[in-house]
C-alpha atoms as a PDB file:
ATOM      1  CA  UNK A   1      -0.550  38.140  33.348  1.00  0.00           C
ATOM      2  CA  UNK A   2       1.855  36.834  30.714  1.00  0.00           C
ATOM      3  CA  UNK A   3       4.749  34.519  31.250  1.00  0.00           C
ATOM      4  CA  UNK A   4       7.737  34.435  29.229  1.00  0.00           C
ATOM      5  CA  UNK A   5       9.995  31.686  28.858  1.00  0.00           C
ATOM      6  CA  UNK A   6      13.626  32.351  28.419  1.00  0.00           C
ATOM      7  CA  UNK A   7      15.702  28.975  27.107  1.00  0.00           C
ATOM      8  CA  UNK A   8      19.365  28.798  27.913  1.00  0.00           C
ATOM      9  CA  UNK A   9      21.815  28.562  24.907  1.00  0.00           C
ATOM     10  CA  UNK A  10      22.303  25.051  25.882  1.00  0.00           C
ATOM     11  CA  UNK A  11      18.558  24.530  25.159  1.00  0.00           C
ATOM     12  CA  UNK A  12      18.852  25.913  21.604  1.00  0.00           C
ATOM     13  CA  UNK A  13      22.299  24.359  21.122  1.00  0.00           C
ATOM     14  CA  UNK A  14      20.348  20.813  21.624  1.00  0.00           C
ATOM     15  CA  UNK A  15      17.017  21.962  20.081  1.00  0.00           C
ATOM     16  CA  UNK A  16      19.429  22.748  16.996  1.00  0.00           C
ATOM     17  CA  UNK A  17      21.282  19.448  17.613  1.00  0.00           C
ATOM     18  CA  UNK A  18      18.153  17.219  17.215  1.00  0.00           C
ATOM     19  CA  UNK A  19      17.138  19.426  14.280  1.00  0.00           C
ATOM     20  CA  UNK A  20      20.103  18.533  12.432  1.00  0.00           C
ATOM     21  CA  UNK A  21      20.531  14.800  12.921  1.00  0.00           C
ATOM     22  CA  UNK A  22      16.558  14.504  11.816  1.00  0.00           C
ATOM     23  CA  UNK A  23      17.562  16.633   8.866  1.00  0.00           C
ATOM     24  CA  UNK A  24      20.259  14.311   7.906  1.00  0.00           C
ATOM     25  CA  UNK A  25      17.805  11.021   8.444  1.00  0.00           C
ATOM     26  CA  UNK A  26      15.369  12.709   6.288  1.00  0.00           C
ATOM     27  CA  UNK A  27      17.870  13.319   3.514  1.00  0.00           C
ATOM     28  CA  UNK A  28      19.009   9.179   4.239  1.00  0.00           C
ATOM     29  CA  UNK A  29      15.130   8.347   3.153  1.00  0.00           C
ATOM     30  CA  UNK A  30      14.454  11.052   0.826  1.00  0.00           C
ATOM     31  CA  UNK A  31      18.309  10.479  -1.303  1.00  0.00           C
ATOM     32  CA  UNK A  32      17.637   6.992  -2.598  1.00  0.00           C
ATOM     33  CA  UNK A  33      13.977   7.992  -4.204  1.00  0.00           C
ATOM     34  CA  UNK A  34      15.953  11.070  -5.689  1.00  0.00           C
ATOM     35  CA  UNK A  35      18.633   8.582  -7.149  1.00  0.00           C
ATOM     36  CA  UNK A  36      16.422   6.275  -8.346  1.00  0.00           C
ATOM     37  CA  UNK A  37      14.186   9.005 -10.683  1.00  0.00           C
ATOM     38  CA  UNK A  38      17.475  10.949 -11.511  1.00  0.00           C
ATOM     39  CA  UNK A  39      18.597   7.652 -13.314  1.00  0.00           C
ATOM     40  CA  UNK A  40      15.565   7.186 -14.785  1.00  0.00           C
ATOM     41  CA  UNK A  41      15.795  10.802 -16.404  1.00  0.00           C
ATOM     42  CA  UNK A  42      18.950  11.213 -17.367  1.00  0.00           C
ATOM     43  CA  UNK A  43      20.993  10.271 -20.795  1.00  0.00           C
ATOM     44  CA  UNK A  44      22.780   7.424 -21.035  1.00  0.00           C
ATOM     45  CA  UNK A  45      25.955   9.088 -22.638  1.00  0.00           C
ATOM     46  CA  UNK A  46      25.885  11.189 -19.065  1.00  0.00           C
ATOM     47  CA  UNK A  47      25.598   8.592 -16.912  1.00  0.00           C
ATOM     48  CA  UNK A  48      28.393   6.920 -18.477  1.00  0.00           C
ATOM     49  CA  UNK A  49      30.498  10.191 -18.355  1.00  0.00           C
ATOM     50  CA  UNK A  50      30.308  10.432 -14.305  1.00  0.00           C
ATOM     51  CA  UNK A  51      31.092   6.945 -14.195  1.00  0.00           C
ATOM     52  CA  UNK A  52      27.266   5.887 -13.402  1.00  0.00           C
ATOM     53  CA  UNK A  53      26.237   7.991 -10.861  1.00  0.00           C
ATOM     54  CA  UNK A  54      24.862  11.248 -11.515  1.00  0.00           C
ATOM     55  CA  UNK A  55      23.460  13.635  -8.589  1.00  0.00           C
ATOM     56  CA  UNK A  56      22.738  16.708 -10.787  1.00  0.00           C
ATOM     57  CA  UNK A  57      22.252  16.082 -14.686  1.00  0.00           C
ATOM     58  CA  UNK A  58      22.863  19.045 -17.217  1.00  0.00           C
ATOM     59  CA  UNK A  59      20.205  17.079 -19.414  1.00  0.00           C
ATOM     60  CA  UNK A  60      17.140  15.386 -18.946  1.00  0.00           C
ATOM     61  CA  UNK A  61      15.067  13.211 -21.094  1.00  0.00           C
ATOM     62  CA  UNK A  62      11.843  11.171 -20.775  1.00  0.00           C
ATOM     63  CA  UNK A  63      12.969   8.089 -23.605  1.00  0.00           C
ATOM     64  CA  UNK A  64      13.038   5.568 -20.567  1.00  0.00           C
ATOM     65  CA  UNK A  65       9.458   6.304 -19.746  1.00  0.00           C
ATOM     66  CA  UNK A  66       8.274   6.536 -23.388  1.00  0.00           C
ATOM     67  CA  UNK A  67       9.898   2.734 -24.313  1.00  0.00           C
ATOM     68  CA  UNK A  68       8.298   0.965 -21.141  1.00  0.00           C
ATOM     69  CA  UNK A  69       4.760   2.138 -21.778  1.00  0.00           C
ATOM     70  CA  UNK A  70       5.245   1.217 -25.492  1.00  0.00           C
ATOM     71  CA  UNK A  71       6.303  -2.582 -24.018  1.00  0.00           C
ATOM     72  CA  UNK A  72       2.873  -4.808 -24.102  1.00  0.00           C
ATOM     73  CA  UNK A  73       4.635  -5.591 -20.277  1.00  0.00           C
ATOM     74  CA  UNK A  74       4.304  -2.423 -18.230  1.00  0.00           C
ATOM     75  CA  UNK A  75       1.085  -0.901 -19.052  1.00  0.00           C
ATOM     76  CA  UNK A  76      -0.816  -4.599 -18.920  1.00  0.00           C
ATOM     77  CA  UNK A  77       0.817  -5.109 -15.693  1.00  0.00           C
ATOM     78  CA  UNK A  78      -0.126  -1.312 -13.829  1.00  0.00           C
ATOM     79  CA  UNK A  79      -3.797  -2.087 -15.105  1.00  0.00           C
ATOM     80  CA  UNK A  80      -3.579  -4.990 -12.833  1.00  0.00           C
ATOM     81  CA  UNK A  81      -2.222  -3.475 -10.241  1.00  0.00           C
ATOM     82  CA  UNK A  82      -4.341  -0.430 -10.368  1.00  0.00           C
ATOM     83  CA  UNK A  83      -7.876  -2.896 -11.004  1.00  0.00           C
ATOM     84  CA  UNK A  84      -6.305  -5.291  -7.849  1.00  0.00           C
ATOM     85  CA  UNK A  85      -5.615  -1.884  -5.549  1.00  0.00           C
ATOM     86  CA  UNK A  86      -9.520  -0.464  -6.202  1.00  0.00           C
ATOM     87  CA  UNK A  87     -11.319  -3.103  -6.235  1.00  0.00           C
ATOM     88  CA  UNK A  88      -9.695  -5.301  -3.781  1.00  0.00           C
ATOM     89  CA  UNK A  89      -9.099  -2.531  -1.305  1.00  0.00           C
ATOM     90  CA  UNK A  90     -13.040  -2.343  -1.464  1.00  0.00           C
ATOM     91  CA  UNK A  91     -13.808  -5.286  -0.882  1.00  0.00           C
ATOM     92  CA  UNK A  92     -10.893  -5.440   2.018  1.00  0.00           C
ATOM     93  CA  UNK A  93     -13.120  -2.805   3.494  1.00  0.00           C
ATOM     94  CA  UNK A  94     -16.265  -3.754   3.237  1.00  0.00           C
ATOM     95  CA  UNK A  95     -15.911  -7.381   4.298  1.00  0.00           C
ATOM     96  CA  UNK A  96     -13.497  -6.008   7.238  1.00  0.00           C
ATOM     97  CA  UNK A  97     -15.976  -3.602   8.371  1.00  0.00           C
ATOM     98  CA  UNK A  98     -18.607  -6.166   8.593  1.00  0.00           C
ATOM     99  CA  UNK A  99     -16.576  -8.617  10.373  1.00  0.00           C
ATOM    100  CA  UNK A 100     -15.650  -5.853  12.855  1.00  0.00           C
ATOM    101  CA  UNK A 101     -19.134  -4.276  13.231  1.00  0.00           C
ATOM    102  CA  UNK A 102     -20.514  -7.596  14.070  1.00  0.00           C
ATOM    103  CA  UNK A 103     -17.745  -8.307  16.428  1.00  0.00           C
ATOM    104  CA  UNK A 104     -18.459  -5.251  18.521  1.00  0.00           C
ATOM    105  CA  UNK A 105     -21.486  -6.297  19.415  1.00  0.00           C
ATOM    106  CA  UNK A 106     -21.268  -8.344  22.873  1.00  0.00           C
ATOM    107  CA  UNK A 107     -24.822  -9.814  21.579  1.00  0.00           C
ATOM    108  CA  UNK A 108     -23.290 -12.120  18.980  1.00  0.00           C
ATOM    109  CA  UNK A 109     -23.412 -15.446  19.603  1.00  0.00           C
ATOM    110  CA  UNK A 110     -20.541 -17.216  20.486  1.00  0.00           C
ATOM    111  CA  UNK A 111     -18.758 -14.028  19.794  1.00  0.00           C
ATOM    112  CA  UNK A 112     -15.834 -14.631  22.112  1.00  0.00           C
ATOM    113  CA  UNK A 113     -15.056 -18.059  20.241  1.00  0.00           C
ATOM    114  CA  UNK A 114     -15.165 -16.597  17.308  1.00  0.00           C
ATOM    115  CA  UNK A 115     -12.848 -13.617  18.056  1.00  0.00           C
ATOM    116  CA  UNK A 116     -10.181 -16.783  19.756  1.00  0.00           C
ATOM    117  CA  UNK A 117     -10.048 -18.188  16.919  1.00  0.00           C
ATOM    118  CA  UNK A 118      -9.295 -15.028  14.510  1.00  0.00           C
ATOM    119  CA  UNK A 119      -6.902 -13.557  16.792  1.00  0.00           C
ATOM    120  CA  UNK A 120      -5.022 -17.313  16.555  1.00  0.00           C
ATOM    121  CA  UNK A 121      -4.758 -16.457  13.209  1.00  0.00           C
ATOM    122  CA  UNK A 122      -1.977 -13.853  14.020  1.00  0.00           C
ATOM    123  CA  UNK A 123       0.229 -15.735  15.525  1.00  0.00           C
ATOM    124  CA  UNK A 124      -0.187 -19.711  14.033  1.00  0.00           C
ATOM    125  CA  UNK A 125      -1.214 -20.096  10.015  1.00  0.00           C
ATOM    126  CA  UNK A 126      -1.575 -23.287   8.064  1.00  0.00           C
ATOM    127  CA  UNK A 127       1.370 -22.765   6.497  1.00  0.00           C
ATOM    128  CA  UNK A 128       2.452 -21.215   2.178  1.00  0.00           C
ATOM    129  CA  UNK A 129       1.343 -25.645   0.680  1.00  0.00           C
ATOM    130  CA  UNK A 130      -2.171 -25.921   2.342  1.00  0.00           C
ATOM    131  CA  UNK A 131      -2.846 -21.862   1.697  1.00  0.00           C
ATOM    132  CA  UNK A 132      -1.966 -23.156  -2.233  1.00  0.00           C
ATOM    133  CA  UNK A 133      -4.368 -26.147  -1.740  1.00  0.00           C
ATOM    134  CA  UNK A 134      -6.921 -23.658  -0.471  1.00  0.00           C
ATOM    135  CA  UNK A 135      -6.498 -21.366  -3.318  1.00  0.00           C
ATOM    136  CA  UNK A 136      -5.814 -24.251  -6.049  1.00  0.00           C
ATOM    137  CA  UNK A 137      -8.949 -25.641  -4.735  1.00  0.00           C
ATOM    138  CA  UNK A 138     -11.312 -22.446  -5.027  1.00  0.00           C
ATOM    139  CA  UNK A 139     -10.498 -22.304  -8.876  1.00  0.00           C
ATOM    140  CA  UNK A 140      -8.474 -18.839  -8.321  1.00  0.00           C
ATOM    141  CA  UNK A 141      -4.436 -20.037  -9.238  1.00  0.00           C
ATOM    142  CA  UNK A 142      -4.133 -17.830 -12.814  1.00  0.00           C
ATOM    143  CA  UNK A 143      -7.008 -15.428 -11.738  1.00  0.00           C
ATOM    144  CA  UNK A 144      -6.960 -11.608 -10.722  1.00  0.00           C
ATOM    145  CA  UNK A 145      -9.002 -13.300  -7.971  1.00  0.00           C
ATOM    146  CA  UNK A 146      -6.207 -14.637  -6.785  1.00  0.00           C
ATOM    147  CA  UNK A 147      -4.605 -11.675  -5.655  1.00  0.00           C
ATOM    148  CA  UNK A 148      -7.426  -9.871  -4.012  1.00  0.00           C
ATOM    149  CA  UNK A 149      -9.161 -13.125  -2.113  1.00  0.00           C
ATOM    150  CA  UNK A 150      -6.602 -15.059  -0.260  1.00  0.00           C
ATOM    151  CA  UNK A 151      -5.696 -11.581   1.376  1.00  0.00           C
ATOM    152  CA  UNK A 152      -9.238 -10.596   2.455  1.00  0.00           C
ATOM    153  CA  UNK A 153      -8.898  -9.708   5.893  1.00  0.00           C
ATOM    154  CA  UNK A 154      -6.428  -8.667   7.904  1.00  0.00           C
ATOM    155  CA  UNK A 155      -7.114  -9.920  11.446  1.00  0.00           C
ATOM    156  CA  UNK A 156      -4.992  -6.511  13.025  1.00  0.00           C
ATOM    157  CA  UNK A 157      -7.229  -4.137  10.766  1.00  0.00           C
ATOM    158  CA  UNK A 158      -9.769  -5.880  11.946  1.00  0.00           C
ATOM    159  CA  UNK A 159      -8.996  -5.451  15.453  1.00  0.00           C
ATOM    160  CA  UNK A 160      -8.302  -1.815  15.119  1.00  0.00           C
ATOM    161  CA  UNK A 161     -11.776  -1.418  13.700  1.00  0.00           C
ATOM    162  CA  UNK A 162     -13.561  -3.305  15.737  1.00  0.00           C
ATOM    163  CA  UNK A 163     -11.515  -1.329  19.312  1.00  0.00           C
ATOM    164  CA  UNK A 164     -13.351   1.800  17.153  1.00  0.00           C
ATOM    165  CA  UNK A 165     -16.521   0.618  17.230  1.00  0.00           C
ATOM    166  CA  UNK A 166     -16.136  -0.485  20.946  1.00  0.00           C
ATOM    167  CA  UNK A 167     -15.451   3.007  21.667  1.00  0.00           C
ATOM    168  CA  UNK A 168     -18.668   4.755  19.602  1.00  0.00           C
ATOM    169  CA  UNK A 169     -21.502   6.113  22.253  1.00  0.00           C
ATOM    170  CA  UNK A 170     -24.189   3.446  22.318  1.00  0.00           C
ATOM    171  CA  UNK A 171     -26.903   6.133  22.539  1.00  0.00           C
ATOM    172  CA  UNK A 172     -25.881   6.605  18.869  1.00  0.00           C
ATOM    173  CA  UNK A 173     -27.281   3.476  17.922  1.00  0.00           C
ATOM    174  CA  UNK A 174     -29.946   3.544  20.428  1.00  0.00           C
ATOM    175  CA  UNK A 175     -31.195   7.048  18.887  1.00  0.00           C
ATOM    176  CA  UNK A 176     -30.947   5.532  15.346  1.00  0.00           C
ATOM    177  CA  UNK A 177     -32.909   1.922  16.428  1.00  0.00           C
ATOM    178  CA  UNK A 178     -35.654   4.448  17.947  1.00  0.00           C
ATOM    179  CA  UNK A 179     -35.864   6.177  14.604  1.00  0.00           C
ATOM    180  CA  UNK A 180     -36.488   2.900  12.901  1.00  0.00           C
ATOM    181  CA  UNK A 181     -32.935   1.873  11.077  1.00  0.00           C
ATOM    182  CA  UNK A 182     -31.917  -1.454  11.004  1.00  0.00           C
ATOM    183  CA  UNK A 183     -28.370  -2.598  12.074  1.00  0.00           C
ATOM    184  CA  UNK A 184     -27.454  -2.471   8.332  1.00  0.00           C
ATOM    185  CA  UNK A 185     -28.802   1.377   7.698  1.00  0.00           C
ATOM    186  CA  UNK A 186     -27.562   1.921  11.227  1.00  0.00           C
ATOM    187  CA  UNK A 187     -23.966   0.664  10.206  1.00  0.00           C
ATOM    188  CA  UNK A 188     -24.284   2.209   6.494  1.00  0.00           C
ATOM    189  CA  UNK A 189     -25.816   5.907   7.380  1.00  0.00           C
ATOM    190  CA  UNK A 190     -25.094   6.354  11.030  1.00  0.00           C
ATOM    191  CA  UNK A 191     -21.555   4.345  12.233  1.00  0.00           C
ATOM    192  CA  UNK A 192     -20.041   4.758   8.651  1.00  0.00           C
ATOM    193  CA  UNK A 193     -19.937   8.501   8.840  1.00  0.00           C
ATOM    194  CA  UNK A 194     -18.472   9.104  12.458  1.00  0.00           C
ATOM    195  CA  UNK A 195     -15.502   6.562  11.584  1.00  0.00           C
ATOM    196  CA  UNK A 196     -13.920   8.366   8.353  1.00  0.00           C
ATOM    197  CA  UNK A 197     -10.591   8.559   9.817  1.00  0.00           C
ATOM    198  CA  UNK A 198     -10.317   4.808  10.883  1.00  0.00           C
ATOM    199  CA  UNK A 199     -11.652   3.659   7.355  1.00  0.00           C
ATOM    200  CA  UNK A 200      -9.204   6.058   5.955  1.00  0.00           C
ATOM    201  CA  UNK A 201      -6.039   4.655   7.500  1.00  0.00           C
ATOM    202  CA  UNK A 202      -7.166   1.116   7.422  1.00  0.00           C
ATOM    203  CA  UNK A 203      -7.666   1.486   3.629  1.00  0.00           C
ATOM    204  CA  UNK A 204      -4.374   3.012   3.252  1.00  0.00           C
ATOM    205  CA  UNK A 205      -3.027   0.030   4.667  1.00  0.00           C
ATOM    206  CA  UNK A 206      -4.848  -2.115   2.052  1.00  0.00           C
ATOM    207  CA  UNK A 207      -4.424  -0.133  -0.545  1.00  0.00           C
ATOM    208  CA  UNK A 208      -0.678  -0.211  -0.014  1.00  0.00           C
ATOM    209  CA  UNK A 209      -0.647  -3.913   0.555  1.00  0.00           C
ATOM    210  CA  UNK A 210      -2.600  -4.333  -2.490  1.00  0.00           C
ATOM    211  CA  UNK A 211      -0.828  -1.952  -4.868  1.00  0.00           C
ATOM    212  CA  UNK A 212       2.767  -3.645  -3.702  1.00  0.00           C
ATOM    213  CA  UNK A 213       1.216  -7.106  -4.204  1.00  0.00           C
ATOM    214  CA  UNK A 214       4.129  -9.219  -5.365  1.00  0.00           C
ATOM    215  CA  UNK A 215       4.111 -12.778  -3.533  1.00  0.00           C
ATOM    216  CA  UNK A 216       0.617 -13.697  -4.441  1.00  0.00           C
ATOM    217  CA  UNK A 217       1.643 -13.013  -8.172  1.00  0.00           C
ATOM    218  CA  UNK A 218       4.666 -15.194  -8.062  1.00  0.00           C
ATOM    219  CA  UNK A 219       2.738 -18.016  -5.941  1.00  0.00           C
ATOM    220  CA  UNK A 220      -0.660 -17.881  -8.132  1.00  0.00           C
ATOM    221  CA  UNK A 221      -0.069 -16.899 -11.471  1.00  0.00           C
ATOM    222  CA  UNK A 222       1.842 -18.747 -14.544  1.00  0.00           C
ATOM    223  CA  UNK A 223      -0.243 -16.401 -16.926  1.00  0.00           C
ATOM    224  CA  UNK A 224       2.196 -13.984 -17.497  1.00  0.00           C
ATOM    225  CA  UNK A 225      -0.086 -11.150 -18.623  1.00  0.00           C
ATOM    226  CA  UNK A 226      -1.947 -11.306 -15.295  1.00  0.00           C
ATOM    227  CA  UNK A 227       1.372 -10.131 -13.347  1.00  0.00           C
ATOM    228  CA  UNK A 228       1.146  -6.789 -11.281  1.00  0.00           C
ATOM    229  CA  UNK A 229       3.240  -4.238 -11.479  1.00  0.00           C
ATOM    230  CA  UNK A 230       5.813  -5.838  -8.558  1.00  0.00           C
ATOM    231  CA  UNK A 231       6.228  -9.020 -10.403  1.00  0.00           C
ATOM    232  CA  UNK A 232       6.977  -7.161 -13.668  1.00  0.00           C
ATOM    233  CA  UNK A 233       9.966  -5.470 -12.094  1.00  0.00           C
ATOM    234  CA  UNK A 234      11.239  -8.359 -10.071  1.00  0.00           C
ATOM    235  CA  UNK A 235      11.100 -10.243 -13.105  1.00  0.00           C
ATOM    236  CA  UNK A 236      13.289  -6.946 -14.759  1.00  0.00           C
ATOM    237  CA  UNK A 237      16.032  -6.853 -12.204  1.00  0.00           C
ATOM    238  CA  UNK A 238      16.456 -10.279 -12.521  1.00  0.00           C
ATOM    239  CA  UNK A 239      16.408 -10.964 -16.527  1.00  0.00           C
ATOM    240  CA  UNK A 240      20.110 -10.237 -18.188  1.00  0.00           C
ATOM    241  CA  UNK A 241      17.283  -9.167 -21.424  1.00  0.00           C
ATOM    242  CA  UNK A 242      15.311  -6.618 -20.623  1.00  0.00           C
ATOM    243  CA  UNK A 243      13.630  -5.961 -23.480  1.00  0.00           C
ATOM    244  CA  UNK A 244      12.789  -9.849 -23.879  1.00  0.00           C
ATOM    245  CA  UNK A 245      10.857  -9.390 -20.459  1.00  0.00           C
ATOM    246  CA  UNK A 246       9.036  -6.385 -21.433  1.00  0.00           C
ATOM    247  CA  UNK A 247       7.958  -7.705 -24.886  1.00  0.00           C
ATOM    248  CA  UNK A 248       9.154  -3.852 -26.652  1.00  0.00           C
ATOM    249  CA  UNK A 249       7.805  -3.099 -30.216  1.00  0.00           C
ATOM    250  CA  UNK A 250      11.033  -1.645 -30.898  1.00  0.00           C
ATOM    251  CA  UNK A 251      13.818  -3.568 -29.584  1.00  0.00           C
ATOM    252  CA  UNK A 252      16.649  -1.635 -31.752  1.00  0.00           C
ATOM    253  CA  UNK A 253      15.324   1.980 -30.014  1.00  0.00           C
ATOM    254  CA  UNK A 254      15.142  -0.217 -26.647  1.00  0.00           C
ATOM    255  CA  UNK A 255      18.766  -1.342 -26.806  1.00  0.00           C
ATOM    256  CA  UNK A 256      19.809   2.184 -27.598  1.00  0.00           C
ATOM    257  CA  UNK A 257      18.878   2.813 -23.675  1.00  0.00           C
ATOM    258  CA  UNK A 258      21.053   0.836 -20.558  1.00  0.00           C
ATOM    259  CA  UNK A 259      19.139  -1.676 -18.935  1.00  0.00           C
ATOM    260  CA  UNK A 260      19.587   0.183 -15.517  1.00  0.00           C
ATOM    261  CA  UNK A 261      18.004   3.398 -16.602  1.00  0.00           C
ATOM    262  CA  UNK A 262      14.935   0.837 -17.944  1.00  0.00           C
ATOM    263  CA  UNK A 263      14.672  -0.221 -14.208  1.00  0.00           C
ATOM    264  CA  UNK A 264      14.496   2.809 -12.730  1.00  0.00           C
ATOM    265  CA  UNK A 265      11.635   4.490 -14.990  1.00  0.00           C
ATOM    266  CA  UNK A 266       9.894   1.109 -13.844  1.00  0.00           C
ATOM    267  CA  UNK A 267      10.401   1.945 -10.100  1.00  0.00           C
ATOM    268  CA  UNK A 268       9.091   5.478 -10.529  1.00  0.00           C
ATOM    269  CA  UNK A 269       6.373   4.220 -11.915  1.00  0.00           C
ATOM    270  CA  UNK A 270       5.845   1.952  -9.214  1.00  0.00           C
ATOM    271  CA  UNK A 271       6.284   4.182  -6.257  1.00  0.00           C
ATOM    272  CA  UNK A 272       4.464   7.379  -7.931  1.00  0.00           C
ATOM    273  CA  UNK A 273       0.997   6.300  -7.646  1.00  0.00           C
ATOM    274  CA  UNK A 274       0.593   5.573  -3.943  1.00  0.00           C
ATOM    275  CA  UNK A 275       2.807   8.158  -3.440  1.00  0.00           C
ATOM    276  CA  UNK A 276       0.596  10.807  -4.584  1.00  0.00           C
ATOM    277  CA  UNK A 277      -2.513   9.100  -3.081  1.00  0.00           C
ATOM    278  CA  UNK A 278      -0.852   9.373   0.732  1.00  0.00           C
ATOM    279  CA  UNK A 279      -1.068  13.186   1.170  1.00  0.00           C
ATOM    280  CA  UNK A 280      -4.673  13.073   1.303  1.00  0.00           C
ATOM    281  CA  UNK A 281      -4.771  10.492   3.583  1.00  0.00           C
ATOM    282  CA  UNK A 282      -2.299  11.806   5.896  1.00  0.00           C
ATOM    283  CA  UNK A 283      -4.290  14.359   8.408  1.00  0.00           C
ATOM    284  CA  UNK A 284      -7.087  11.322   9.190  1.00  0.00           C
ATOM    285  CA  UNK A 285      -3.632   8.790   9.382  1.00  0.00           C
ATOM    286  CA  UNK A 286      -2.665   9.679  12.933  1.00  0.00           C
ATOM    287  CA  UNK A 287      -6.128  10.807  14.461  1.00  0.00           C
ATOM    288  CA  UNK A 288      -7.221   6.879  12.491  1.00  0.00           C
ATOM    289  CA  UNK A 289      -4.761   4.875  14.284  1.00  0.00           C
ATOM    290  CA  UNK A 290      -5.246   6.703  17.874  1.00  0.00           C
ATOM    291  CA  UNK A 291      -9.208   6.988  17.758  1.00  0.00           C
ATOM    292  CA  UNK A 292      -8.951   2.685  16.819  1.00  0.00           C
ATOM    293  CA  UNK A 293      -6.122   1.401  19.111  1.00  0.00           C
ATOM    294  CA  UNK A 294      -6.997   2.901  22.611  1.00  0.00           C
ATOM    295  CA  UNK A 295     -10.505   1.876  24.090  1.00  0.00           C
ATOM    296  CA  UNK A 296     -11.431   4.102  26.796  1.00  0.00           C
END
């Protein structure tokens, strides 16, 4: 026996309701990354026809994109960005899941202490002069070290991980001790596996962190061809020269293009990368954050 469920009008007038005003917030977030690679696509004599802003060009051309990866600026600094995002997203992994393996283990000694004083982390820090002594002091101010190291851990990654491997069966590990692994093939072949979605989300996190990594460069680094990707474009929007900041082979094609145009091919080529990577990260995203925030 089937039951079918007839809505009022009133229900689909308010159904439709909701639908529009999350249309309209979608089209809020979506319109400013359409303005922004519009700009960066369209000609310069069209943009100063409409008066600067531009919705739907007639033309498009890719000169803005083709001067700021001739620059020695742009493609030095998205190397560094791209090497800091890999490998330091790695690293923020491994060492995280290590800290947070060990921590779910009620075993550990002085576990509890230890886990007092991390957690104090997130709410009192040392404060931005003794984090520079720190780092001064380790020999990583004008490294690529230096934006990858201070930034390890994150103590609520951490946390999330650690609720996740609260929440695994023990028989898991019992099954696998049996068998003969070690904690370290046990964490490596068995735990590893079964927490894919966590590891996914939490290295989105870090990977985003890392690839938007722009107060570490400007605190660190005086080397100027060690700047990431943010830094370069902060450094854009606030020169009156761009093409003195980017360092272009050809600064008499360069000037033939508006600074603003410039700045927007350098967004885009900010934002595209992580932008792409997301998708694939998306389905474990949700089922990631639920399966490492509840313990039950």
């Amino acid at each position: 026996m089937s039951f079918v469920l007839h809505r009022s009008k009133a229900d689909k007038s308010v159904d439709a309701l909701f639908y529009a005003v999350l249309g309209l917030f979608a089209l809020s977030t979506l319109f400013p990354l359409y303005y922004v690679f519009i700009m960066s696509v369209t000609p310069y004599q069209e943009v100063m026809k409409h008066g600067g802003f531009v919705l739907f060009p007639q033309q498009f051309t890719l000169e803005a994109y083709r001067e700021i990866f001739s620059s020695n600026r742009v493609p030095d600094a998205f190397k560094i960005t791209l090497t800091v995002t890999t490998i330091g997203t790695f690293l923020n992994l491994l060492v995280t899941t290590l800290l947070a393996y060990a921590l779910s283990k009620k075993t550990v000694p002085g576990r509890s202490f230890i886990l007092m004083g991390i957690v104090f982390t997130m709410l009192f820090n040392g404060g931005l002069i003794p984090t520079y002594l720190v780092v001064r002091g380790l020999g990583l101010v004008d490294t690529i070290w230096a934006l990858m190291l201070p930034s390890l851990v994150s103590t609520f990654n951490m946390l999330i991980m650690k609720t996740y491997f609260d929440n695994l069966p023990v028989e898991i590990e019992e099954a696998a001790k049996v068998d003969g692994c070690g904690d370290v093939r046990t964490l490596f072949q068995i735990v590893l596996p079964l927490s894919a979605p966590t590891m996914a989300t939490i290295g989105l996190f870090y990977g985003v962190s890392n690839w938007n990594a722009y107060f570490a460069g400007i605190m660190y680094l005086n080397d100027k061809t060690l700047y990431p990707l943010q830094v370069v474009l902060q450094n854009m929007i606030r020169s009156p020269d761009v093409s003195q900041e980017l360092e272009v082979r050809n600064p008499a094609m360069f000037m033939q293009l508006p600074p603003e145009t410039i700045k927007m091919a350098t967004v885009v080529v900010a934002i595209v990368p992580i932008l792409l990577v997301y998708p694939f990260l998306q389905r474990y995203f949700i089922k990631g954050m639920l399966l490492g925030s509840v313990k039950g």
